[in-house]
Protein backbone atom coordinates (compact mmCIF):
# COMPACT_ATOMS: atom_id res chain seq x y z
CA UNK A 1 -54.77 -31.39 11.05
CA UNK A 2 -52.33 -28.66 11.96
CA UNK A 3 -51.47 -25.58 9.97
CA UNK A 4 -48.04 -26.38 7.67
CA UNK A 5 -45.88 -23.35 8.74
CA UNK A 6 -42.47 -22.84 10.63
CA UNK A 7 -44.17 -23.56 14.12
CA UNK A 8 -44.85 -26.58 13.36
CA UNK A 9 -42.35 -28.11 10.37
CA UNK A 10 -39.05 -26.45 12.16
CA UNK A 11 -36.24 -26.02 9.85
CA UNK A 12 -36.83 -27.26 6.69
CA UNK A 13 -33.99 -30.42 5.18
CA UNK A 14 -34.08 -32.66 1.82
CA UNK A 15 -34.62 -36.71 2.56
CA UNK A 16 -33.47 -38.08 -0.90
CA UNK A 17 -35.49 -35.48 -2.64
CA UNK A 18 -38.08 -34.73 -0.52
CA UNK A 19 -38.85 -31.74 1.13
CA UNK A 20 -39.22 -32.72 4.84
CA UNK A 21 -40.07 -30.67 8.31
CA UNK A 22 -37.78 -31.21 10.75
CA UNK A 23 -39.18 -34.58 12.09
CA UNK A 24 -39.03 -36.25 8.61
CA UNK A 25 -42.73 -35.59 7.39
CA UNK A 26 -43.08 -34.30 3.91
CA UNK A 27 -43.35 -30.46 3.91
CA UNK A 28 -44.86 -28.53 0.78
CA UNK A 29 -43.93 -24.55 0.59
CA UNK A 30 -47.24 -22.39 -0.62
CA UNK A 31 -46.88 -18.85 -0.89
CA UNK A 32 -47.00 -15.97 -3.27
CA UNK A 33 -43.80 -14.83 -4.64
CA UNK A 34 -43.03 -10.98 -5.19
CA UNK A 35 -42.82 -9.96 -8.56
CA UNK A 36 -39.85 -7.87 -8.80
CA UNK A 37 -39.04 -6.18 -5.36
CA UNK A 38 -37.74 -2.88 -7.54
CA UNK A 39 -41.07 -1.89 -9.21
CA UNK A 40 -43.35 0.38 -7.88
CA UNK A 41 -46.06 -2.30 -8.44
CA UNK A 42 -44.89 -4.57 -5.77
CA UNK A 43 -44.29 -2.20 -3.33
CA UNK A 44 -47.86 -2.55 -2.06
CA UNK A 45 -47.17 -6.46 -2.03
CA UNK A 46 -44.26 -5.72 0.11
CA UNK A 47 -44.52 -5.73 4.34
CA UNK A 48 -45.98 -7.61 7.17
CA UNK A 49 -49.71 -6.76 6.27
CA UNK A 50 -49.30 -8.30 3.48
CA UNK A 51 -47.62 -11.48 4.80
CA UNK A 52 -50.49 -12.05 7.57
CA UNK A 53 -53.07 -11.77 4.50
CA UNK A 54 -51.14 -14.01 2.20
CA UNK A 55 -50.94 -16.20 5.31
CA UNK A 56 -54.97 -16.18 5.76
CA UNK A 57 -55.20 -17.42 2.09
CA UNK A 58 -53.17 -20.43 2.72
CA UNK A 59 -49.49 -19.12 2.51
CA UNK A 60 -46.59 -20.58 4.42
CA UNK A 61 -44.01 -19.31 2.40
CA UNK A 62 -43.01 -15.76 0.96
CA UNK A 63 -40.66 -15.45 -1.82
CA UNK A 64 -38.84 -12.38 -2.58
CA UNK A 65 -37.71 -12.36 -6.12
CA UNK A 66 -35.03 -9.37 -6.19
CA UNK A 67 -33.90 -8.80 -9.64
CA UNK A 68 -30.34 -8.03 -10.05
CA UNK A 69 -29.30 -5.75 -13.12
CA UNK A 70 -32.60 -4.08 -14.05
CA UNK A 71 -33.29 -1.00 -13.53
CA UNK A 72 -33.90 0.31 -10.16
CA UNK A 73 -32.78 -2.88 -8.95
CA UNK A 74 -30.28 -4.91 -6.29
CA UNK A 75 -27.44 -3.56 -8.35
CA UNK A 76 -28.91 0.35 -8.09
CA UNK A 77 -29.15 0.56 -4.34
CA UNK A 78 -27.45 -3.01 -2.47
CA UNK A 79 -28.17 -1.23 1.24
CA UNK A 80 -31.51 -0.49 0.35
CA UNK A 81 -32.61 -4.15 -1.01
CA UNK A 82 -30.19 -5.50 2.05
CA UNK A 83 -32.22 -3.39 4.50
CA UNK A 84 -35.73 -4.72 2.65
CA UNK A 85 -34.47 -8.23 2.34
CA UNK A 86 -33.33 -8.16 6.60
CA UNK A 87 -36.93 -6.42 7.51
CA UNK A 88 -39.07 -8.67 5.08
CA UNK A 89 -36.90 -12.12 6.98
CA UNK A 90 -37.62 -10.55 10.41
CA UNK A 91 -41.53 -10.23 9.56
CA UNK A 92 -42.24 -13.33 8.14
CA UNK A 93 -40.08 -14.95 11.36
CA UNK A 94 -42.92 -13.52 13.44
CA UNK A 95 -45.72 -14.78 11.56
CA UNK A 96 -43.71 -18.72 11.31
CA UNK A 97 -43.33 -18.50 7.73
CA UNK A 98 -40.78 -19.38 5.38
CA UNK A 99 -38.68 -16.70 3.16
CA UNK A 100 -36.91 -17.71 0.35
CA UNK A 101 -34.66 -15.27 -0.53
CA UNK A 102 -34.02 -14.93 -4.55
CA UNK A 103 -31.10 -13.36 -6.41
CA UNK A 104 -32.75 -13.09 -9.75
CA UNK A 105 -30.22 -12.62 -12.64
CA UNK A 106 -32.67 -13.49 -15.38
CA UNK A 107 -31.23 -14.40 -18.17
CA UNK A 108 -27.36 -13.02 -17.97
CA UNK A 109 -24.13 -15.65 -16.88
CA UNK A 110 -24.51 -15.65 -13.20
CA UNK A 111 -20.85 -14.40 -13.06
CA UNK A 112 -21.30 -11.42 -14.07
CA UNK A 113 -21.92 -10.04 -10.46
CA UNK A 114 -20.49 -13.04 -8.71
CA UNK A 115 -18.72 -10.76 -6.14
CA UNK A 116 -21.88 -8.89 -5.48
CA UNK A 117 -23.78 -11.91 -4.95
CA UNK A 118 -21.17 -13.59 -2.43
CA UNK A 119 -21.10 -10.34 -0.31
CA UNK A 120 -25.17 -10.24 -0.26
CA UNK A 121 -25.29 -13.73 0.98
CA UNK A 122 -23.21 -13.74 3.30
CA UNK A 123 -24.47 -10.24 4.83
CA UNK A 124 -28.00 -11.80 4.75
CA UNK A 125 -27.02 -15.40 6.32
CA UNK A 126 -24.92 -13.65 8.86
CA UNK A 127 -27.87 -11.58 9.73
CA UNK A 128 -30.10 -14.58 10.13
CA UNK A 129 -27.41 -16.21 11.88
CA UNK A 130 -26.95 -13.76 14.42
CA UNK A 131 -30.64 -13.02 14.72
CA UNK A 132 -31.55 -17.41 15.05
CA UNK A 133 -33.35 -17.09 11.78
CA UNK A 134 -33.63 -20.63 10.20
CA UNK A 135 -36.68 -20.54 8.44
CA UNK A 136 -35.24 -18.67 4.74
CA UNK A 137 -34.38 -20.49 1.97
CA UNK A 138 -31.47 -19.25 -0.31
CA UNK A 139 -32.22 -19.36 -4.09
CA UNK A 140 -28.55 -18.13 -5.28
CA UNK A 141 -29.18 -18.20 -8.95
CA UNK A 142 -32.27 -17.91 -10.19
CA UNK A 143 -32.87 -17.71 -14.13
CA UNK A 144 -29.73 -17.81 -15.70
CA UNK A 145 -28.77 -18.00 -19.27
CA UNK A 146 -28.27 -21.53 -20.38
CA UNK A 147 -26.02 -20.49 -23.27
CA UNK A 148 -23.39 -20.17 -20.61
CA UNK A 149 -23.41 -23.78 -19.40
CA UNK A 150 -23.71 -25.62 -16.52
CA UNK A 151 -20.07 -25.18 -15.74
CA UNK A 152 -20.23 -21.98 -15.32
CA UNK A 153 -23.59 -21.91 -12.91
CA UNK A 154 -21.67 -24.68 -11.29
CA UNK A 155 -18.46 -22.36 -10.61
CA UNK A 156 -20.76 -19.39 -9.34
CA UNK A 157 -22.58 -21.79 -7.03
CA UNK A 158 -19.27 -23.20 -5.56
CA UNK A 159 -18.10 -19.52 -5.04
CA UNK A 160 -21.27 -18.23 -3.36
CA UNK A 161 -22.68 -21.15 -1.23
CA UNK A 162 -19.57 -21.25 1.22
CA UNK A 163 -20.12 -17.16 2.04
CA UNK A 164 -23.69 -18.98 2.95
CA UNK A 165 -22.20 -22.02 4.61
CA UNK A 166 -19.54 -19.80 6.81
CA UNK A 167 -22.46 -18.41 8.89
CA UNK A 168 -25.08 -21.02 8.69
CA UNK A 169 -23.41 -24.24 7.88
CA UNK A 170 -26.68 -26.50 8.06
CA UNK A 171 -28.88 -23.93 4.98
């Protein structure tokens, strides 16, 4: 039985709905994710120590939840969560784990900073591009308000996922 990571699932794809490795098998993501990147509680959650020991405990998978609006977050300082975000995708690439990369709006119409979010994914998928980074995940919209509708999600998603699509067309 082989340890489930990058190394040996490849680039993750959907069969039907099923999470599969790159030869077809079913693939399950396990990992911690990082509560709020901006508070000062995380940041000793936050680096490549702490990805080799959530990888000891069982971790294939490291999920950076970056809240948007809040205070002291994406929206305070975008070249300071770009460079964290870029460092956190290169570390977990040399430990063959998966990043799954979060733009947490919680709660708020994800169109509000629909500009914002296009030019942060495709900074961060032309950075993995470049770099031959296939193992993150992109979680575009994480935690909107319902109130606003699916339409609306469905607009923002159809706005952001090509900025995603222009530099890695297979994520």
């Amino acid at each position: 039985d082989y340890y489930v990571d990058y190394a040996n699932w490849g680039k993750l794809q959907l069969i039907g709905n099923q999470l599969s490795s790159k030869d077809g098998s079913p693939a399950q993501l396990r990992g911690m994710s990082i509560f709020l990147l901006q508070t000062d509680s995380s940041n000793n959650c936050v680096g490549e120590s702490q990805w080799k020991k959530m990888k000891q405990y069982g971790a294939n998978t490291v999920r950076l939840a970056m809240h948007i609006e809040e205070e002291n977050a994406y929206l305070s300082n975008p070249a300071k969560y770009k460079t964290l975000v870029k460092q956190s995708i290169a570390e977990t690439a040399s430990l063959n784990m998966y990043c799954i990369v979060d733009w947490h709006i919680l709660g708020s119409d994800p169109n509000n900073h629909i500009e914002e979010s296009r030019i942060f994914f495709g900074e961060i998928s032309k950075y993995c591009a470049e770099n031959g980074y296939d193992h993150v995940l992109y979680e575009i919209c994480n935690e909107p308000e319902c109130e606003y509708g699916w339409s609306s999600i469905k607009n923002y998603a159809e706005y952001v996922i090509p900025a995603i699509i222009e530099n890695q067309p297979n994520a």
